[in-house]
Protein backbone atom coordinates (compact mmCIF):
# COMPACT_ATOMS: atom_id res chain seq x y z
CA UNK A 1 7.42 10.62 9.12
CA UNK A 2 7.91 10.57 5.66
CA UNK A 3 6.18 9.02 2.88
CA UNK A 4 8.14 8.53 -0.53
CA UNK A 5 5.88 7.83 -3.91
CA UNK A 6 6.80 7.33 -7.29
CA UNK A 7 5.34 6.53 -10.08
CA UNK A 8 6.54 4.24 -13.08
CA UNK A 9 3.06 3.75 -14.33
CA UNK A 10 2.71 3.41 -18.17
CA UNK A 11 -0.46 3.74 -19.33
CA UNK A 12 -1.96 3.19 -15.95
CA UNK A 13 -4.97 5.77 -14.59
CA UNK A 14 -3.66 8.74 -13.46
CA UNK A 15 -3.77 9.76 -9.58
CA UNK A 16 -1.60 12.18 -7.83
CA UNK A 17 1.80 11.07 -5.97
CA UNK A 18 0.81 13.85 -3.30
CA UNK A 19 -2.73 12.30 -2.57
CA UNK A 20 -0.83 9.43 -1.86
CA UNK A 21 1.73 10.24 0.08
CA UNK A 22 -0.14 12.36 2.62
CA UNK A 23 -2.51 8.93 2.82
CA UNK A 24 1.03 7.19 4.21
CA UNK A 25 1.82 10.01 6.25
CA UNK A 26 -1.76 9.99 7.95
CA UNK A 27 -1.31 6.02 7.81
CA UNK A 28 2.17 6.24 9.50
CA UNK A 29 0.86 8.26 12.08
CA UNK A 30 -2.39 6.97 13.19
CA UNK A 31 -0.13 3.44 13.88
CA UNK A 32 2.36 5.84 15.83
CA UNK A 33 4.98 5.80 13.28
CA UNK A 34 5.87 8.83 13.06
CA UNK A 35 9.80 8.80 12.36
CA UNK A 36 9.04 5.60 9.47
CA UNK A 37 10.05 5.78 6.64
CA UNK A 38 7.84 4.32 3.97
CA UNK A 39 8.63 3.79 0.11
CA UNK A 40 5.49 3.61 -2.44
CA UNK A 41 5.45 2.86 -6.28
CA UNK A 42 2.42 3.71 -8.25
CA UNK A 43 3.25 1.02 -11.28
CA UNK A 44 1.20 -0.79 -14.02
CA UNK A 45 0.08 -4.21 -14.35
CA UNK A 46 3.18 -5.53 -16.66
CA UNK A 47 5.66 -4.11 -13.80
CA UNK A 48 3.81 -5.84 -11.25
CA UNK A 49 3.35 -9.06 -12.94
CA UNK A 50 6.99 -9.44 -13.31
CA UNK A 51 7.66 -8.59 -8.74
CA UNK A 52 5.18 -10.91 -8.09
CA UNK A 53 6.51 -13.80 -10.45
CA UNK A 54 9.96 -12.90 -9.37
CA UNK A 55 8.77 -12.61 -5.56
CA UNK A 56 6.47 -14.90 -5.25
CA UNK A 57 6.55 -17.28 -7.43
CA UNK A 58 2.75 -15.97 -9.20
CA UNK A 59 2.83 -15.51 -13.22
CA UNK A 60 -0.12 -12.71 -13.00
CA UNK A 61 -0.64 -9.54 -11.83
CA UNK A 62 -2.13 -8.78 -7.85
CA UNK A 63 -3.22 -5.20 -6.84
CA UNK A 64 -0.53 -4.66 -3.83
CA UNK A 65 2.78 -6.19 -2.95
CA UNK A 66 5.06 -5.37 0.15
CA UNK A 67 8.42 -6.21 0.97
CA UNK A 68 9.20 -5.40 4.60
CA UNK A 69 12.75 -3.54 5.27
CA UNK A 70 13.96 -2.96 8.63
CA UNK A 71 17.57 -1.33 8.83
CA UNK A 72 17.56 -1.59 12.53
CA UNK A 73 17.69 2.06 12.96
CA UNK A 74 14.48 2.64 15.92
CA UNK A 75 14.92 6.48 15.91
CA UNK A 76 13.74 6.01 11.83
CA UNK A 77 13.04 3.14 10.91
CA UNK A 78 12.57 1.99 7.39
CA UNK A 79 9.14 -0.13 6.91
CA UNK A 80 9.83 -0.87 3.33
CA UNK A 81 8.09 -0.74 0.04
CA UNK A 82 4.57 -1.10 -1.12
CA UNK A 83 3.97 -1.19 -4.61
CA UNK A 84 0.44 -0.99 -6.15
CA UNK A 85 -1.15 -1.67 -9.40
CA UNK A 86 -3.46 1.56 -10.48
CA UNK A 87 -4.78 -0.67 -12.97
CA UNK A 88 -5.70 -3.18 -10.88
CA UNK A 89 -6.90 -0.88 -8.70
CA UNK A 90 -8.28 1.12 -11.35
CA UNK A 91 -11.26 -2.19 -12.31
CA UNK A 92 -11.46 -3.43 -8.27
CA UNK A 93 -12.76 0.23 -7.33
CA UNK A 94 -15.53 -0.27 -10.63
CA UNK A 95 -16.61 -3.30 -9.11
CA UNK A 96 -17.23 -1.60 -5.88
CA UNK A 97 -18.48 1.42 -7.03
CA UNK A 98 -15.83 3.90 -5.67
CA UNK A 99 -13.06 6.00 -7.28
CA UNK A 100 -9.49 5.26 -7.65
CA UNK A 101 -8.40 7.18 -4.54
CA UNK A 102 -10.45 5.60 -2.02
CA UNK A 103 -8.98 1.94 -3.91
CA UNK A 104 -5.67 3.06 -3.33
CA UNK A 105 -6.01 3.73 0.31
CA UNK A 106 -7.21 0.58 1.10
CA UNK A 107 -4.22 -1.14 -0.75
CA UNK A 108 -1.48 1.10 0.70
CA UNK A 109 -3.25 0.26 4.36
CA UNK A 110 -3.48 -2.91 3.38
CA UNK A 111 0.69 -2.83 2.41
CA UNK A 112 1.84 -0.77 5.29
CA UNK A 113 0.13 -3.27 7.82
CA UNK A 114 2.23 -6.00 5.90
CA UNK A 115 5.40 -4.23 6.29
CA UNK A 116 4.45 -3.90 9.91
CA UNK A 117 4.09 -7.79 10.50
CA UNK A 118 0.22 -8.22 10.10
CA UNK A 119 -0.98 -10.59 7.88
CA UNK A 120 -4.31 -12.65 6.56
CA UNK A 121 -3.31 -16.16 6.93
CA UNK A 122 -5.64 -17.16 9.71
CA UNK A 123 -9.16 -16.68 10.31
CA UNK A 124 -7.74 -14.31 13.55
CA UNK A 125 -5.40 -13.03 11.74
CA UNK A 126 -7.73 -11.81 9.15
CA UNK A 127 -10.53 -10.09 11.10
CA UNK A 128 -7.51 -7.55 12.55
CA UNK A 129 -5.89 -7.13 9.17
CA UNK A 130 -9.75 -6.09 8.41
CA UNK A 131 -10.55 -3.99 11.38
CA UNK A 132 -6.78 -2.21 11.36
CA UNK A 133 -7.15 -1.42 7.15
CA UNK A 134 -10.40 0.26 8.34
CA UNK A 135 -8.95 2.22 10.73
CA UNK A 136 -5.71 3.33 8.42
CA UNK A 137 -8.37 4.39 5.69
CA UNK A 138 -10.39 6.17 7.92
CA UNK A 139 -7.03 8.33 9.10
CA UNK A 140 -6.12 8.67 5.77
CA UNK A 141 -9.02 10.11 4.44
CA UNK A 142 -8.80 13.76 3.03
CA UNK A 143 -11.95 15.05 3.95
């Protein structure tokens, strides 16, 4: 399993690539992924303004984007990219009263169960998204 971050974050809050990275790899694993390969950019608030205009048709900026990739290759497979705001991240986790890290987990699980097909558009569909992200966090957890 391997977990790729990078960082093209301007003036965004600081938060180490490797605190990241083994959050994927704990991510990866707990949805027995182990051989995935999954791409994540730490970025700013101007660089994800302009994916999600260009993407999705959405002039502002959102905390977490994903864009699924599958090369066909089952022995390791390539999920795709999530990219994250820290900014954005940086004023949802002072509105709930917990630190950057813990935001950033929950976007990356949040991401990486986009990229594996989930997503929040029904009322069903919603409560699993909810319940899986809880379970990702909790494996990613450092503690």
């Amino acid at each position: 399993m391997s977990t790729l971050v990078r960082r093209q974050a301007r003036g965004a809050p600081a938060l180490a690539s490797k605190l990241v990275r083994v959050a994927g790899d704990r991510m990866l694993s707990a949805l027995e992924l182990e051989h995935a390969e999954l791409s994540v950019l730490l970025t700013n608030d101007r660089v994800i303004r302009s994916l999600n205009h260009e993407h999705r048709g959405k002039d502002r900026p959102t905390d977490v984007l994903a864009f699924p990739l599958d090369d066909g290759d089952e022995a390791a497979p390539l999920l795709g990219d999530v990219v994250i705001s820290l900014e954005t991240a940086e004023r949802q986790a002072a509105r709930k009263r917990h630190d950057l890290l813990s935001e950033v987990q929950f976007l990356l699980a949040h991401g990486v169960l986009h990229l594996c097909g989930y997503d929040h558009v029904t009322d069903d569909g919603k409560r699993e998204m909810d319940r899986l992200t809880r379970r990702l966090v909790r494996a990613a957890r450092l503690d």
